[in-house]
PDB file of N, CA and C in Angstrom:
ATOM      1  N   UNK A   1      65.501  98.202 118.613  1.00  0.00           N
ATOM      2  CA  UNK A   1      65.617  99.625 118.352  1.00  0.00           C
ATOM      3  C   UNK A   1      64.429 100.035 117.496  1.00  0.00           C
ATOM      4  N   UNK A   2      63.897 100.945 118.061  1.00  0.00           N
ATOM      5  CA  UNK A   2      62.555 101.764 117.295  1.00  0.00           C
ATOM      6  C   UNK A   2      63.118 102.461 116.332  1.00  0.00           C
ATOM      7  N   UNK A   3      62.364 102.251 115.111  1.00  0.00           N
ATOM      8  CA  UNK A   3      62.739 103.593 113.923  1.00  0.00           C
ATOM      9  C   UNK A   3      61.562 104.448 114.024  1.00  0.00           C
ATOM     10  N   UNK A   4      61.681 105.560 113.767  1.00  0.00           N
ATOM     11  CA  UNK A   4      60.936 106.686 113.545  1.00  0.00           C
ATOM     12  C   UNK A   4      60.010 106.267 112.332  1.00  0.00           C
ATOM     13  N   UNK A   5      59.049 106.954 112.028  1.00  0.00           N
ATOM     14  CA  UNK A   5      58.411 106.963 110.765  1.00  0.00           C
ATOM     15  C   UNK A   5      59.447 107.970 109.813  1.00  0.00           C
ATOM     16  N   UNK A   6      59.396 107.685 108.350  1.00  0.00           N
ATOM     17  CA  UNK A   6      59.918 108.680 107.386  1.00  0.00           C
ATOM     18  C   UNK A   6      61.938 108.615 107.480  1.00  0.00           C
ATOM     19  N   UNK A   7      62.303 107.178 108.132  1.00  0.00           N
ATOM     20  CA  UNK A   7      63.530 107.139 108.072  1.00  0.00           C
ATOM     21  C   UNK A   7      63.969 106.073 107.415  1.00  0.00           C
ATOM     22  N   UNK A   8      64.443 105.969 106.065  1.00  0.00           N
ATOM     23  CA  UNK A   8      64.301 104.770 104.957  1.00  0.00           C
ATOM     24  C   UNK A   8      66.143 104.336 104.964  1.00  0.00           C
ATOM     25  N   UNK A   9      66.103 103.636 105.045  1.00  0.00           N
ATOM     26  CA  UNK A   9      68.005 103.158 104.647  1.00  0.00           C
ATOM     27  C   UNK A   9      67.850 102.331 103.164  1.00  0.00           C
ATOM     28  N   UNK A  10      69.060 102.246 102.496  1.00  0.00           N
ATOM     29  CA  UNK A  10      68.863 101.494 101.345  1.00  0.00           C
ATOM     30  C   UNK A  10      69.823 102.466 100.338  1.00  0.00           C
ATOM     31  N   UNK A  11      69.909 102.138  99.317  1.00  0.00           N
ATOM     32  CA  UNK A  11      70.040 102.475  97.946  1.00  0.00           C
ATOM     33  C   UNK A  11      68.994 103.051  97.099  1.00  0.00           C
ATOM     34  N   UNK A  12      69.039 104.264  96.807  1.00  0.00           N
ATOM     35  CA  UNK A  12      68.488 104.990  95.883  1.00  0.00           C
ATOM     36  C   UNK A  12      68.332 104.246  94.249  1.00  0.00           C
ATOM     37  N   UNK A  13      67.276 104.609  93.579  1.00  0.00           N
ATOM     38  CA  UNK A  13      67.676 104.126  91.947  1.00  0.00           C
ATOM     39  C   UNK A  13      68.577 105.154  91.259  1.00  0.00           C
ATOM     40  N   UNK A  14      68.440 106.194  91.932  1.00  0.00           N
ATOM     41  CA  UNK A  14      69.640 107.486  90.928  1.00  0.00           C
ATOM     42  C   UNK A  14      70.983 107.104  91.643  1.00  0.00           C
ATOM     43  N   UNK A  15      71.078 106.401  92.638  1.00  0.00           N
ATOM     44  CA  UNK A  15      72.432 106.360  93.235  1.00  0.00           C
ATOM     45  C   UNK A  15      72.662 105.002  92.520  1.00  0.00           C
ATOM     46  N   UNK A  16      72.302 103.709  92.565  1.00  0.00           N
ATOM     47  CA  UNK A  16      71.961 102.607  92.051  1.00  0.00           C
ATOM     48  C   UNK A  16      72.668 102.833  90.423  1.00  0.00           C
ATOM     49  N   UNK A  17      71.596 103.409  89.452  1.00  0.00           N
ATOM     50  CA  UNK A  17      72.357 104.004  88.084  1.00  0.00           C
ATOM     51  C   UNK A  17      73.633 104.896  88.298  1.00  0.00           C
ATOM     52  N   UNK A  18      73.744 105.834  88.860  1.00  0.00           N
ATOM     53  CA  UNK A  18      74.830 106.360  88.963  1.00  0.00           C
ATOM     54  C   UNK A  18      76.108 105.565  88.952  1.00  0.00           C
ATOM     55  N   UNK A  19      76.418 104.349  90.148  1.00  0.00           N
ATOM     56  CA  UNK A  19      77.561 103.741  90.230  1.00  0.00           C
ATOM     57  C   UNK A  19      77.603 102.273  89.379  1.00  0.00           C
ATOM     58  N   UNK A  20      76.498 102.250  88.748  1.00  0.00           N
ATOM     59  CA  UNK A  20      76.180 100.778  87.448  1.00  0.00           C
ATOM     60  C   UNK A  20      76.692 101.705  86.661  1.00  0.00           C
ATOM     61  N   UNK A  21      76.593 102.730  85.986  1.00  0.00           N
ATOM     62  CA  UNK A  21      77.292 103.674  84.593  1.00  0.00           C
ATOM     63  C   UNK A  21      78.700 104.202  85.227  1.00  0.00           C
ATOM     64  N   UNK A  22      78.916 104.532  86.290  1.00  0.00           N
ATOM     65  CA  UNK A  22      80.316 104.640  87.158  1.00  0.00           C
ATOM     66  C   UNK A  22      81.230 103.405  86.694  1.00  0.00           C
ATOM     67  N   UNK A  23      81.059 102.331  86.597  1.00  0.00           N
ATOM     68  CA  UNK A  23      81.748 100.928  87.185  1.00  0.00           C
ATOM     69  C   UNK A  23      81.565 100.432  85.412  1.00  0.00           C
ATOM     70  N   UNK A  24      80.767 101.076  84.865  1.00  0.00           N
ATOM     71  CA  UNK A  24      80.541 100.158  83.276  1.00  0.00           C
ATOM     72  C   UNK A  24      81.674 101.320  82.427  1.00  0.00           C
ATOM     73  N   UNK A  25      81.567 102.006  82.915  1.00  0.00           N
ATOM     74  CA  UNK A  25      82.440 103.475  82.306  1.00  0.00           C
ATOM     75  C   UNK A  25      84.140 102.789  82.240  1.00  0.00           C
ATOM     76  N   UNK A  26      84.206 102.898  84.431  1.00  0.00           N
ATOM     77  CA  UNK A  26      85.679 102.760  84.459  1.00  0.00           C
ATOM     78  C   UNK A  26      86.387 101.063  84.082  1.00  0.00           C
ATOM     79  N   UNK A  27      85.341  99.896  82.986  1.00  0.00           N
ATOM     80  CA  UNK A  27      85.909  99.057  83.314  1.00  0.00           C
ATOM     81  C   UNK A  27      86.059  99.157  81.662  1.00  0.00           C
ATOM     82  N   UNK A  28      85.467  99.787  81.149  1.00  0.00           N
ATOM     83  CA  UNK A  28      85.534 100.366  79.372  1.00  0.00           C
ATOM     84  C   UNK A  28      87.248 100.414  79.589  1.00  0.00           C
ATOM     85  N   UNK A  29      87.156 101.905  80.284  1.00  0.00           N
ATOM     86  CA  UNK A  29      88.504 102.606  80.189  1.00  0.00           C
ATOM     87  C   UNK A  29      89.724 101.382  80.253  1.00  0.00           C
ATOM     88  N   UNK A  30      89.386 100.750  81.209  1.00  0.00           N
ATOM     89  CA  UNK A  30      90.928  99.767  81.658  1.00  0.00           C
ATOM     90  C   UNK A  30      91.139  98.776  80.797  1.00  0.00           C
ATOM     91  N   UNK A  31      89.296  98.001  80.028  1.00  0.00           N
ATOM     92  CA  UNK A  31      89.570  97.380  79.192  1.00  0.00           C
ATOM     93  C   UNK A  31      90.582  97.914  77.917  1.00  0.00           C
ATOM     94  N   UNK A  32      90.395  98.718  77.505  1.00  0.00           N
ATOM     95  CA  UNK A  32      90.727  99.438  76.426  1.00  0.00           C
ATOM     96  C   UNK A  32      92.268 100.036  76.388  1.00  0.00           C
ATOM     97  N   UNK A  33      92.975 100.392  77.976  1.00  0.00           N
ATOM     98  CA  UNK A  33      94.113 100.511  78.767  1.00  0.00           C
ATOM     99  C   UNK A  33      94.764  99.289  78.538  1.00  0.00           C
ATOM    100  N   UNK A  34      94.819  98.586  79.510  1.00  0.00           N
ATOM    101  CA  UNK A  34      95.228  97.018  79.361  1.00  0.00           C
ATOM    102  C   UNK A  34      95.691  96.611  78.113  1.00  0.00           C
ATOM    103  N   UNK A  35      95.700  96.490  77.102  1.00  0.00           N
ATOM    104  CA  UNK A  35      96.517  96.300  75.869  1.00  0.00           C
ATOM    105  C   UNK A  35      97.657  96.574  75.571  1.00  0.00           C
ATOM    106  N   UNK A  36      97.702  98.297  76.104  1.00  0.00           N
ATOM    107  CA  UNK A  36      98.719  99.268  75.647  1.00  0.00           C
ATOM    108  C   UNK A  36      99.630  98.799  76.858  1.00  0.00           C
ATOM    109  N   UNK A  37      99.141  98.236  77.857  1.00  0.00           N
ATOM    110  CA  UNK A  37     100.047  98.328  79.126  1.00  0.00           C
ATOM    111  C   UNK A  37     101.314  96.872  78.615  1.00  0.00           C
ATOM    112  N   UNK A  38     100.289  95.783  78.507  1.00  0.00           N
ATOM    113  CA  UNK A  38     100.708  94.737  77.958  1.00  0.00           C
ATOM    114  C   UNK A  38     101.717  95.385  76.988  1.00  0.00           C
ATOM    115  N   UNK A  39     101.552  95.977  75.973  1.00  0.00           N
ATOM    116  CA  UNK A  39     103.049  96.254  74.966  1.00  0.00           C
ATOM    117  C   UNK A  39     104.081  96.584  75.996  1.00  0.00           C
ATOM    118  N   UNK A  40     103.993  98.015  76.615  1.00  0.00           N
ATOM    119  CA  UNK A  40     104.909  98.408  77.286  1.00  0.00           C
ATOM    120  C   UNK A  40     105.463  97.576  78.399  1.00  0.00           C
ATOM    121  N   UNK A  41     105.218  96.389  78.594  1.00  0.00           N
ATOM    122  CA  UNK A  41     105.531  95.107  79.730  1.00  0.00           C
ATOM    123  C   UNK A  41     106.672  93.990  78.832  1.00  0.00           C
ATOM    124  N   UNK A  42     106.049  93.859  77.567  1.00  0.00           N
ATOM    125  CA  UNK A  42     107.172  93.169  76.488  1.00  0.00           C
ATOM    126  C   UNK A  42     107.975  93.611  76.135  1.00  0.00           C
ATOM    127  N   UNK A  43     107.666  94.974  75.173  1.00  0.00           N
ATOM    128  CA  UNK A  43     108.675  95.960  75.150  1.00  0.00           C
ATOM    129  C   UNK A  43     110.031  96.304  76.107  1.00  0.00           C
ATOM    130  N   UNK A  44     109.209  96.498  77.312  1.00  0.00           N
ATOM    131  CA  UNK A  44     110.770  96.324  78.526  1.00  0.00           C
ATOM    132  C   UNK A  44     111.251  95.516  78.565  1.00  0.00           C
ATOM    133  N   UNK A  45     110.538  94.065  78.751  1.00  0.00           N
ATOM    134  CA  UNK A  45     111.174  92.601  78.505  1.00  0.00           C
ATOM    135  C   UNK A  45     111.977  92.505  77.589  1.00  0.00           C
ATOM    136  N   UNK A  46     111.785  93.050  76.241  1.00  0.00           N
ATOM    137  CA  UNK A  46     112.810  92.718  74.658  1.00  0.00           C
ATOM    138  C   UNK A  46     113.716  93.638  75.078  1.00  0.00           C
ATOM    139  N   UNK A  47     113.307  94.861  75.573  1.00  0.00           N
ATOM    140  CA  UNK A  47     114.687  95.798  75.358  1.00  0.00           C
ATOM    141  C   UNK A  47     116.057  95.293  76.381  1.00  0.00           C
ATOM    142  N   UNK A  48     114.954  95.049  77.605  1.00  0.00           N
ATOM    143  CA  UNK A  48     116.191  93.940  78.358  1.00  0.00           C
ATOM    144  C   UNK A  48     116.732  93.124  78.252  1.00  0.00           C
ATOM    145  N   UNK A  49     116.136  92.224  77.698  1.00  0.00           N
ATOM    146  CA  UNK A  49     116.967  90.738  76.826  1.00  0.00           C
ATOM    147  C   UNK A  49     118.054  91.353  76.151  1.00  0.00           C
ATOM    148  N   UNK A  50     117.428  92.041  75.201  1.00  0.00           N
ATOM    149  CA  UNK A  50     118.826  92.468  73.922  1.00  0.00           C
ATOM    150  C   UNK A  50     119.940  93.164  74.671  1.00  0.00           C
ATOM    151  N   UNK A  51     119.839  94.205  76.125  1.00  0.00           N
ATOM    152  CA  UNK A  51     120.600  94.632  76.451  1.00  0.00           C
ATOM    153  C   UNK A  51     121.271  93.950  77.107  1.00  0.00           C
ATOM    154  N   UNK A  52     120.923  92.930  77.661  1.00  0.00           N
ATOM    155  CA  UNK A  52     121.566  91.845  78.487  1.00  0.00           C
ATOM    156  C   UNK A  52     122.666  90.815  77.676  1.00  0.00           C
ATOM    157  N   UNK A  53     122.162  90.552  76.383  1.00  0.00           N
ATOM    158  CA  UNK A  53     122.963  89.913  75.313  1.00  0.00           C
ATOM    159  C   UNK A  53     124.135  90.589  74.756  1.00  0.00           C
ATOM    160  N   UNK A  54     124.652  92.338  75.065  1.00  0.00           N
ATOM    161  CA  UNK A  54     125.171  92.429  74.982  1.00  0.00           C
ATOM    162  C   UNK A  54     126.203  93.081  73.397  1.00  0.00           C
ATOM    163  N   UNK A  55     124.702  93.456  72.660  1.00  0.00           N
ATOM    164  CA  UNK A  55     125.053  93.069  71.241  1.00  0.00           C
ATOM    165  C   UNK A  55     126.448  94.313  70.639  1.00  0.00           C
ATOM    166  N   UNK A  56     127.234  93.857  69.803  1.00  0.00           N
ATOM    167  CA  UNK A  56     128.382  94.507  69.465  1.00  0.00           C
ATOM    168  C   UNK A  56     128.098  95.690  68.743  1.00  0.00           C
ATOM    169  N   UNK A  57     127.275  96.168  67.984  1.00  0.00           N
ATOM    170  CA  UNK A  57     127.305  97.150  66.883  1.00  0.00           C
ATOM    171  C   UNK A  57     125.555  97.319  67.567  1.00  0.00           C
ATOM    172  N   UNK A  58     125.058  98.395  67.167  1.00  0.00           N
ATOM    173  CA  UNK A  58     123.811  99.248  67.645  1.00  0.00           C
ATOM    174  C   UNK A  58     123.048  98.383  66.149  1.00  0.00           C
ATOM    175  N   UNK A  59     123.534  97.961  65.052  1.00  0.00           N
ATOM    176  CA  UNK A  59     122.599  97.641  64.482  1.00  0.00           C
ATOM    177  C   UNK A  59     122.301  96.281  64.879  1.00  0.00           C
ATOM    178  N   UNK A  60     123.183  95.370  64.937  1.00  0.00           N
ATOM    179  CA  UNK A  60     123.050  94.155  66.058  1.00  0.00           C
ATOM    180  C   UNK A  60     122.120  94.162  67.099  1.00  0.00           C
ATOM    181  N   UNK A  61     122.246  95.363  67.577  1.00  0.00           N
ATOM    182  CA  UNK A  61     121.022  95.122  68.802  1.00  0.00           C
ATOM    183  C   UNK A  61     119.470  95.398  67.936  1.00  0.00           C
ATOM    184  N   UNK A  62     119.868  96.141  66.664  1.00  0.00           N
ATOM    185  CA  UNK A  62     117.988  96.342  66.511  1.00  0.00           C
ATOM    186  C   UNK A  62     117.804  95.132  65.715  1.00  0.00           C
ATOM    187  N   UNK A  63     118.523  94.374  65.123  1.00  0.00           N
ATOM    188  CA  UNK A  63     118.643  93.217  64.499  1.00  0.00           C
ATOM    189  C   UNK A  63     117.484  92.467  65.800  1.00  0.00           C
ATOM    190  N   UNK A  64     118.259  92.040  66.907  1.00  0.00           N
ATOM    191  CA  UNK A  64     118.247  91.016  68.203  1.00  0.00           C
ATOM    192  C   UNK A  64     116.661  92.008  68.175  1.00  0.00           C
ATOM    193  N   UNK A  65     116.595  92.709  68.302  1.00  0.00           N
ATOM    194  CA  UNK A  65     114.868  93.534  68.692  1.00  0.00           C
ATOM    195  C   UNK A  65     114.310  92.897  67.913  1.00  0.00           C
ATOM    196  N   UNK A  66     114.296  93.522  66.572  1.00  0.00           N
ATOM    197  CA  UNK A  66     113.283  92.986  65.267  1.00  0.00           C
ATOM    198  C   UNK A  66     113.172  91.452  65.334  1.00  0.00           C
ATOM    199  N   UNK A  67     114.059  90.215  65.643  1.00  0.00           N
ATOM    200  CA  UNK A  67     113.980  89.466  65.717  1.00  0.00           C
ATOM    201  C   UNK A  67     112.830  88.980  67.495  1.00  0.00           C
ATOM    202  N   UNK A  68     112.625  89.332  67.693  1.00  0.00           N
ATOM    203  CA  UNK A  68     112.063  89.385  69.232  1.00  0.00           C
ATOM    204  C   UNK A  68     110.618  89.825  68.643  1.00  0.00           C
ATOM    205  N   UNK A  69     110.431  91.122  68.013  1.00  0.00           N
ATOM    206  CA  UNK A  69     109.811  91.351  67.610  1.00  0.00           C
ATOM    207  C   UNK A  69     108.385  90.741  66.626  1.00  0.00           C
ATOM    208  N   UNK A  70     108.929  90.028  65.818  1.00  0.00           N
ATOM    209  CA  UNK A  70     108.300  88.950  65.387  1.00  0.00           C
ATOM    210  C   UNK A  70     108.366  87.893  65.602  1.00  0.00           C
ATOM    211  N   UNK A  71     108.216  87.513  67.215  1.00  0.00           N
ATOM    212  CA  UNK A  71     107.751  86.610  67.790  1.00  0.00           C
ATOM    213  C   UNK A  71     106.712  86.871  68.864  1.00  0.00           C
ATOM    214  N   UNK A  72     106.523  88.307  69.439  1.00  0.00           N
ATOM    215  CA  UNK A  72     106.292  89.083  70.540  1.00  0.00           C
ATOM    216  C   UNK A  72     105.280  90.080  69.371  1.00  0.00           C
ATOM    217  N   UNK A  73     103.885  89.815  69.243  1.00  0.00           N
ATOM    218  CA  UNK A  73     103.140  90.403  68.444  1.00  0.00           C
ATOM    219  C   UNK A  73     102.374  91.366  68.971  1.00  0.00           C
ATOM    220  N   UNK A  74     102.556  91.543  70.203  1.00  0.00           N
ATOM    221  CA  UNK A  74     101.942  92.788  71.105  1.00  0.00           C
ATOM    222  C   UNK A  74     103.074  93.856  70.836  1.00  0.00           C
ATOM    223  N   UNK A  75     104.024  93.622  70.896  1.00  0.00           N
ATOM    224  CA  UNK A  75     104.921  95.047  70.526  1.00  0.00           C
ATOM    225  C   UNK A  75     104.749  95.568  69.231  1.00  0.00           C
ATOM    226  N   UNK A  76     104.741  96.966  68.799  1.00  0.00           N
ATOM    227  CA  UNK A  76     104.302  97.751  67.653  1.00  0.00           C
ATOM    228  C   UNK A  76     105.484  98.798  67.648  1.00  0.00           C
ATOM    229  N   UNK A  77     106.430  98.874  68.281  1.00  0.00           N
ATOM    230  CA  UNK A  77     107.819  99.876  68.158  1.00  0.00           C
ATOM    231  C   UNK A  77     108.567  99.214  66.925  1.00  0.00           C
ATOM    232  N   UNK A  78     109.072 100.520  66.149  1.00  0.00           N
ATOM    233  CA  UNK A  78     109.661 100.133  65.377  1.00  0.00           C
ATOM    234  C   UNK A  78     111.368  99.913  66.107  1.00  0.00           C
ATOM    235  N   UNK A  79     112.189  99.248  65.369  1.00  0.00           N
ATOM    236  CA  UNK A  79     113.665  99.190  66.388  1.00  0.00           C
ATOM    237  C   UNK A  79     114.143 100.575  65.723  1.00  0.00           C
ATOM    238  N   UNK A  80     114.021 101.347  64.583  1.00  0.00           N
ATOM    239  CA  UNK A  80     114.682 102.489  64.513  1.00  0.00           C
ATOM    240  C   UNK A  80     114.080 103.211  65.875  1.00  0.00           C
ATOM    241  N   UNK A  81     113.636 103.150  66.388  1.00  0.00           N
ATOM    242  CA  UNK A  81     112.558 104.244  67.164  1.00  0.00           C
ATOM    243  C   UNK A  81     113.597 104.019  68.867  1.00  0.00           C
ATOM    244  N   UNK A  82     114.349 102.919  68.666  1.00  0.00           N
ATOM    245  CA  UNK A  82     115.439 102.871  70.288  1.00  0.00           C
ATOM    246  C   UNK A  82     116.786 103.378  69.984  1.00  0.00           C
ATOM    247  N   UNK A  83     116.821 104.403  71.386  1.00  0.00           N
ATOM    248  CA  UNK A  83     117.997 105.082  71.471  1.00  0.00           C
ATOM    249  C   UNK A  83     118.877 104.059  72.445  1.00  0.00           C
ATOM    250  N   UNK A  84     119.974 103.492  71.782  1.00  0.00           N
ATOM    251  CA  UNK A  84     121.016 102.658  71.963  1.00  0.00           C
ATOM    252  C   UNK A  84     122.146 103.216  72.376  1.00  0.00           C
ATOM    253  N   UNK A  85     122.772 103.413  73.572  1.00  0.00           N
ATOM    254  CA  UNK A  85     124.078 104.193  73.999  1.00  0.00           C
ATOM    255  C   UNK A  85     124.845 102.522  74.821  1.00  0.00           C
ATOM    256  N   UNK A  86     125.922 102.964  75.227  1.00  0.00           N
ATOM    257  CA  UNK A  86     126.680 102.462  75.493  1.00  0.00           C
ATOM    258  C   UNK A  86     127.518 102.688  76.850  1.00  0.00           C
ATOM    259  N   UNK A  87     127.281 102.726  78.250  1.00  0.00           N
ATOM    260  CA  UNK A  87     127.998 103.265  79.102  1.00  0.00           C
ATOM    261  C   UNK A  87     128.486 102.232  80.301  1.00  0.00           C
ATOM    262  N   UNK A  88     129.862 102.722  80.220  1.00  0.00           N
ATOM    263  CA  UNK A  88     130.826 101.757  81.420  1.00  0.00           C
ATOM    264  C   UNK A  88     130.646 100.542  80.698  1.00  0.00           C
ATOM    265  N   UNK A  89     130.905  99.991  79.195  1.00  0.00           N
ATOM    266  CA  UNK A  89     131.032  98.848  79.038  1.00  0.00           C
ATOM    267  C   UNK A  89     129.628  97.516  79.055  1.00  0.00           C
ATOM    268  N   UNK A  90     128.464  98.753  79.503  1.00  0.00           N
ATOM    269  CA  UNK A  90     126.922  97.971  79.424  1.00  0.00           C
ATOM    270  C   UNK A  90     126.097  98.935  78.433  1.00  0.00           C
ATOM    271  N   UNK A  91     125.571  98.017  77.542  1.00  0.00           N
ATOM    272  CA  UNK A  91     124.764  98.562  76.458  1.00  0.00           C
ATOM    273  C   UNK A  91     123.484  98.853  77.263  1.00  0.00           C
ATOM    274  N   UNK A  92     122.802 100.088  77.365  1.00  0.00           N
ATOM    275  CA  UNK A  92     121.910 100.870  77.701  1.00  0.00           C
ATOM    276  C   UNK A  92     120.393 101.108  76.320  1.00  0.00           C
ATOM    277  N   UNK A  93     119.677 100.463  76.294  1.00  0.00           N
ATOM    278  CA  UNK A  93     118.576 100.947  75.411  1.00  0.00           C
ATOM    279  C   UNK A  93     117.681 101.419  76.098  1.00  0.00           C
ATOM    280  N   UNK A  94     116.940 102.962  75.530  1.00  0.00           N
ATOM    281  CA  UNK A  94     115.935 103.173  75.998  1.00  0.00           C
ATOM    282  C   UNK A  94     114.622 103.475  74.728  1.00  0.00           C
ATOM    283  N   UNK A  95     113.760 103.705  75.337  1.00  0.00           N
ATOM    284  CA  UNK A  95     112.640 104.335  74.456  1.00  0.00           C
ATOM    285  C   UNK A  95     111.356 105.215  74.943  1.00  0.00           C
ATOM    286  N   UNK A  96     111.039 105.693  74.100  1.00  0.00           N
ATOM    287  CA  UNK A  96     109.825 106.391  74.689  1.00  0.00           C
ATOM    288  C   UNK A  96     108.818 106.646  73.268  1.00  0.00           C
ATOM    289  N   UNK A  97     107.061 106.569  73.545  1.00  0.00           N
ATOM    290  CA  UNK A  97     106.364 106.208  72.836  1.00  0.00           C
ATOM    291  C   UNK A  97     104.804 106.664  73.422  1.00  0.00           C
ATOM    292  N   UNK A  98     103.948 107.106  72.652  1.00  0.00           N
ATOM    293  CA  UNK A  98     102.502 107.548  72.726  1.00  0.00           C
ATOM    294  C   UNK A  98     101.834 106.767  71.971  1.00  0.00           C
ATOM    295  N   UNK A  99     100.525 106.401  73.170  1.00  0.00           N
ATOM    296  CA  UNK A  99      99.403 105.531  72.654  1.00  0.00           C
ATOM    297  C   UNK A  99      98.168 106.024  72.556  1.00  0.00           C
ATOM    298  N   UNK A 100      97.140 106.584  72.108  1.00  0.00           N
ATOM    299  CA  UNK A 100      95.614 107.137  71.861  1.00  0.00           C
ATOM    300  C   UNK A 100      94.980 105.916  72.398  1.00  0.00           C
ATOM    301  N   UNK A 101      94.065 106.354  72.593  1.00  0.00           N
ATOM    302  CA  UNK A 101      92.884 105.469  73.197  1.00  0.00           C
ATOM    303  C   UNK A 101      91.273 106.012  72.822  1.00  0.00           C
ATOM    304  N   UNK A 102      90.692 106.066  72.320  1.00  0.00           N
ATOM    305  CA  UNK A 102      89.461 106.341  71.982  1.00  0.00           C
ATOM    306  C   UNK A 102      88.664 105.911  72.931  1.00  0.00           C
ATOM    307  N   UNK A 103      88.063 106.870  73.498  1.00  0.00           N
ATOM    308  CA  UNK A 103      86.641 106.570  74.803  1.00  0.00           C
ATOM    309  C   UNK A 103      85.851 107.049  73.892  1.00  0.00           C
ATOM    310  N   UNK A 104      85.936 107.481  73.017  1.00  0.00           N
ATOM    311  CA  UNK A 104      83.545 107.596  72.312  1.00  0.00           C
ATOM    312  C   UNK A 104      84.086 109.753  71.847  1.00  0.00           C
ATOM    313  N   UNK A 105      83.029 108.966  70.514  1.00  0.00           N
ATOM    314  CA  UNK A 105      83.609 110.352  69.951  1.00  0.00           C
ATOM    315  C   UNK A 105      84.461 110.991  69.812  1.00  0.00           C
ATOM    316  N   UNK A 106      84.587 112.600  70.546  1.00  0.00           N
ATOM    317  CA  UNK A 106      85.923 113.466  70.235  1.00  0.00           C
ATOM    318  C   UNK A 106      86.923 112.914  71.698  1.00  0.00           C
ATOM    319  N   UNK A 107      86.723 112.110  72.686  1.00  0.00           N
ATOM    320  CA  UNK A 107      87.551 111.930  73.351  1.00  0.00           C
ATOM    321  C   UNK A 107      88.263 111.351  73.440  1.00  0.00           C
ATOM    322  N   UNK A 108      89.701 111.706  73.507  1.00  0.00           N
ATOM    323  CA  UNK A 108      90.709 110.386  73.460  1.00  0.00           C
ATOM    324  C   UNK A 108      92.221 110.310  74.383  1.00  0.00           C
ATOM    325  N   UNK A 109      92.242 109.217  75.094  1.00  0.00           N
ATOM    326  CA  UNK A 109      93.067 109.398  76.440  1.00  0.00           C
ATOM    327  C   UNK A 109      94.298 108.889  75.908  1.00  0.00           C
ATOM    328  N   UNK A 110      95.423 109.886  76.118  1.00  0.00           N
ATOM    329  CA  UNK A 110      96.561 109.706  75.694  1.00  0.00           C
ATOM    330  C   UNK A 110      97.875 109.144  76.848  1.00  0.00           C
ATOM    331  N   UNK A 111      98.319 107.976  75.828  1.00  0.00           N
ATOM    332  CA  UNK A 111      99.051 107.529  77.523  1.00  0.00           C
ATOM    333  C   UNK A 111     100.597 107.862  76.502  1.00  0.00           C
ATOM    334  N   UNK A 112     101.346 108.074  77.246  1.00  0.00           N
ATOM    335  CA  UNK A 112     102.895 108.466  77.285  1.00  0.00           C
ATOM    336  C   UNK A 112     103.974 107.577  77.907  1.00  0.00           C
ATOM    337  N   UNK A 113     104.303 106.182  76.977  1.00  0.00           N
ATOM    338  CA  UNK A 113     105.071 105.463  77.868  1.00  0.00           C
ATOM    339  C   UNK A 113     106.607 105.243  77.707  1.00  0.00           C
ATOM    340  N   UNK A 114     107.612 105.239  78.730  1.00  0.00           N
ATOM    341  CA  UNK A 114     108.625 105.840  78.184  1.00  0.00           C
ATOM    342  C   UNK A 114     109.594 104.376  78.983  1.00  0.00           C
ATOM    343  N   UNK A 115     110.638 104.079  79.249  1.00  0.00           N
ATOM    344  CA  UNK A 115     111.220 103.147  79.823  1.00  0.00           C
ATOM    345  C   UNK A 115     112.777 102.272  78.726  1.00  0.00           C
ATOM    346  N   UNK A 116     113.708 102.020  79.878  1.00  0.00           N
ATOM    347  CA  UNK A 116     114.965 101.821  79.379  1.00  0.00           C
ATOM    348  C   UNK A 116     115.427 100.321  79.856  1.00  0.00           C
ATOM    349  N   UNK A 117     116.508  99.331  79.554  1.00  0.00           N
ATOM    350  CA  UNK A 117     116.917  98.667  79.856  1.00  0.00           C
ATOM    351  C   UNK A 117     117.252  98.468  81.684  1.00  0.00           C
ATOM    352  N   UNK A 118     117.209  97.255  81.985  1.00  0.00           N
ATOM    353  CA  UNK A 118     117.461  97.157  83.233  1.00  0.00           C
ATOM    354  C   UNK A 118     119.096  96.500  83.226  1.00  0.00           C
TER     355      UNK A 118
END
C-alpha cells in the first residue's frame, strides 16, 4: 500500500504528555483513595462479626467493636459513632462516615461512606 506524502501516523508529544499527566494524575487519586476504601472493607467486616455474635446489651456490642478495633488499625470509627437497633430478634448495626482526601492545594475529594451489618 502506497502512502501519500504529508500522511504521518504515530503519537503526538502533546498527546504523549497529555495521557503521561492523565495516568500520573488518575493513579495519585486511587493511590490516595485506596486507604479509605480499605477502612470501609474492615469496618463492614467488624460491624458484621459483632452483629453476628449477637451481643446482649448495645454496650456489649461497642465493647466487641472497640475490642476488634484495636486489633484492626485501619479502622478510625469511633464505636459511639454505630447506630445499634435490634430487629426480629437479629442485632442490626449500621454506620455512616466522611473521608477528605487532599489532591494539591484548595482541592479536596470527599468520599461519603455509609454501610450496615450483613
Amino acid at each position: 500500500m502506497l502512502r501519500t506524502p504529508g500522511t504521518q501516523r504515530g503519537v503526538t508529544l502533546f498527546g504523549l504528555l497529555f495521557w503521561g499527566i492523565f495516568l500520573a494524575f488518575a493513579g495519585v487519586v486511587v493511590a490516595k483513595v485506596l486507604p479509605t476504601l480499605i477502612e470501609y472493607w474492615e469496618t463492614k467486616r467488624a460491624v458484621t462479626k459483632v452483629a453476628q455474635e449477637s451481643p446482649a446489651t448495645v454496650a456489649a456490642a461497642r465493647v466487641a467493636f472497640d475490642r476488634i478495633k484495636a486489633v484492626e488499625y485501619s479502622i478510625k470509627l469511633d464505636p459511639q459513632e454505630l447506630v445499634i437497633t435490634k430487629e426480629n430478634d437479629k442485632v442490626r448495626i449500621k454506620f455512616a462516615y466522611d473521608r477528605e482526601i487532599e489532591l494539591g492545594g484548595p482541592v479536596y475529594l470527599v468520599i461519603k461512606y455509609q454501610g450496615q451489618s450483613e
